[in-house]
Protein backbone atom coordinates (compact mmCIF):
# COMPACT_ATOMS: atom_id res chain seq x y z
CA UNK A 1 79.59 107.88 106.77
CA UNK A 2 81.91 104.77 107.41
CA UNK A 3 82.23 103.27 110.80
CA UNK A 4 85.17 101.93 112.36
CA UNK A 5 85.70 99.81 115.16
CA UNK A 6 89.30 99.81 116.79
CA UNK A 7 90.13 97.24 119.14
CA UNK A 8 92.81 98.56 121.84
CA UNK A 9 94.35 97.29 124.69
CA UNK A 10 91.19 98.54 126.77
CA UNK A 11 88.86 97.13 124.88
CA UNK A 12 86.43 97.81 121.56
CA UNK A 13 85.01 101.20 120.34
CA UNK A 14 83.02 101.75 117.18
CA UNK A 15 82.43 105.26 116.10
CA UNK A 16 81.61 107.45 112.77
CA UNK A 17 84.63 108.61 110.40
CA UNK A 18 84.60 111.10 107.80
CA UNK A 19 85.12 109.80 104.54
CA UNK A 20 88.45 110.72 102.71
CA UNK A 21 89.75 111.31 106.63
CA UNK A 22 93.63 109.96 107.59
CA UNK A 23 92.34 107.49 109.98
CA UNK A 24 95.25 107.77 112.31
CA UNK A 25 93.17 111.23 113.16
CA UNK A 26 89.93 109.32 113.52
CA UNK A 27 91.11 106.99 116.02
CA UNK A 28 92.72 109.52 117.98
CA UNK A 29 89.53 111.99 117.74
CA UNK A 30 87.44 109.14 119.00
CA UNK A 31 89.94 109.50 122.07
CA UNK A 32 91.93 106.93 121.70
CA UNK A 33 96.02 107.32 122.43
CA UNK A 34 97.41 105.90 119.52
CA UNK A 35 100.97 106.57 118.62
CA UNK A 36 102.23 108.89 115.67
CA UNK A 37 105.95 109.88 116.50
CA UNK A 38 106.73 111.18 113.01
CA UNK A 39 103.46 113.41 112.57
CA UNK A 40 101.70 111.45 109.96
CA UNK A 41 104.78 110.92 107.35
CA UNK A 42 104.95 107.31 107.04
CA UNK A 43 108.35 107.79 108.81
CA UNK A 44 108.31 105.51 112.48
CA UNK A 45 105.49 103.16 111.68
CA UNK A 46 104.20 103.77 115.82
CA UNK A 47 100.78 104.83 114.34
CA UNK A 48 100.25 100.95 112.50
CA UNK A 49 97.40 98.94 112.69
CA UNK A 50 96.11 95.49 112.01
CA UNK A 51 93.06 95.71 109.47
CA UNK A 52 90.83 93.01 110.62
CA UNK A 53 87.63 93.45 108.04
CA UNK A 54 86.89 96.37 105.12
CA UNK A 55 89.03 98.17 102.74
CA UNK A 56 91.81 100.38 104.05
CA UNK A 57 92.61 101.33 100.02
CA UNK A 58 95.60 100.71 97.85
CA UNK A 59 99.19 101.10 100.01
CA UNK A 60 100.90 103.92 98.57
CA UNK A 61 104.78 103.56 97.76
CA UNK A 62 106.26 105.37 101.22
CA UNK A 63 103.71 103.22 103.07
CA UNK A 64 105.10 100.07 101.26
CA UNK A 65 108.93 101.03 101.34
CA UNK A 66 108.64 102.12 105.25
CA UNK A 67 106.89 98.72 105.98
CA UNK A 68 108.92 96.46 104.05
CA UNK A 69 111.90 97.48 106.48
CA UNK A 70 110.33 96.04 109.43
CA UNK A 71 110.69 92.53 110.32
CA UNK A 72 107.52 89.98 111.00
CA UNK A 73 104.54 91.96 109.75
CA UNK A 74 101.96 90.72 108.97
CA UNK A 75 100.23 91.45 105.51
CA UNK A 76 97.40 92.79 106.67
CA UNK A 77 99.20 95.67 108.89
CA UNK A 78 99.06 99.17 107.58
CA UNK A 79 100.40 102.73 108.76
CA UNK A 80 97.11 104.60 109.68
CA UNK A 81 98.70 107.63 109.00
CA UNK A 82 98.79 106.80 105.23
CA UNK A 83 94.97 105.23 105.11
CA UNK A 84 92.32 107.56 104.18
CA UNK A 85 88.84 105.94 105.26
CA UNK A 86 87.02 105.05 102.17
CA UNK A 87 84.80 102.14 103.72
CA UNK A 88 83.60 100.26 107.02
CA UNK A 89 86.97 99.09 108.65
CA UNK A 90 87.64 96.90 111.69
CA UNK A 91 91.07 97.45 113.04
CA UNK A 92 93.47 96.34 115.90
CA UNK A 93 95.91 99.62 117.35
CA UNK A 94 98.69 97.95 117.93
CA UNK A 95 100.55 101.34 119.76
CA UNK A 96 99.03 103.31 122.00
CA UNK A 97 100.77 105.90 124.52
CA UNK A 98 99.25 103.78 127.74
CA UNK A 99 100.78 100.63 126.77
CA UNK A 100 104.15 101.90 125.75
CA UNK A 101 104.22 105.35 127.95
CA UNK A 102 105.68 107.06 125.11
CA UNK A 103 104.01 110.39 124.32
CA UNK A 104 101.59 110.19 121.04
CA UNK A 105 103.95 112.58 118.82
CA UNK A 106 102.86 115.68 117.18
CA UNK A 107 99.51 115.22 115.38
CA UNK A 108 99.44 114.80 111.78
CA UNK A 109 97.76 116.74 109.28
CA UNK A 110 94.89 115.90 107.73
């Protein structure tokens, strides 16, 4: 089972994912408040993180056309909505509810 350890604005958490798993539904199981306005369709980019260490797995075309319309991104930043956990990952949430006091969004389906 792969392992992922998010760093938030509260600190680091590591904890087990299922494999094949959107990880935007990991992180937010593990009870952290990450932000998905759109539900999971690679629509607002609120749910992105920075992937620090592993393999988040090729970018699919909506992920790639949604991101290229932001501005400053680093390479490295994906929409967790669109990752499905293949291996170990180490990310940063870069959006969470507490830090923004926007509501999470409806939750995506897996």
């Amino acid at each position: 089972m792969p392992r992922i350890e998010a760093e938030t604005a509260t600190g680091s958490q590591a904890f087990d994912a299922e494999q094949g798993r959107k990880l935007v539904l990991t992180i937010e199981d593990a009870g952290i408040d990450i932000l998905h306005r759109c539900g999971g369709n690679a629509k607002c980019t609120t749910c992105r993180v920075e992937v620090l260490a592993g393999d988040p797995g090729e970018i699919g075309e909506a992920e790639k056309n949604r991101l290229a319309l932001e501005v400053d991104l680093a390479e490295n930043v994906r929409l967790s909505c669109q990752v499905r956990v293949i291996d170990d990952l180490k990310v940063r949430v870069l959006r969470q509810s507490s830090t923004t006091g926007l509501a999470p969004g409806n939750r995506p389906v897996d």
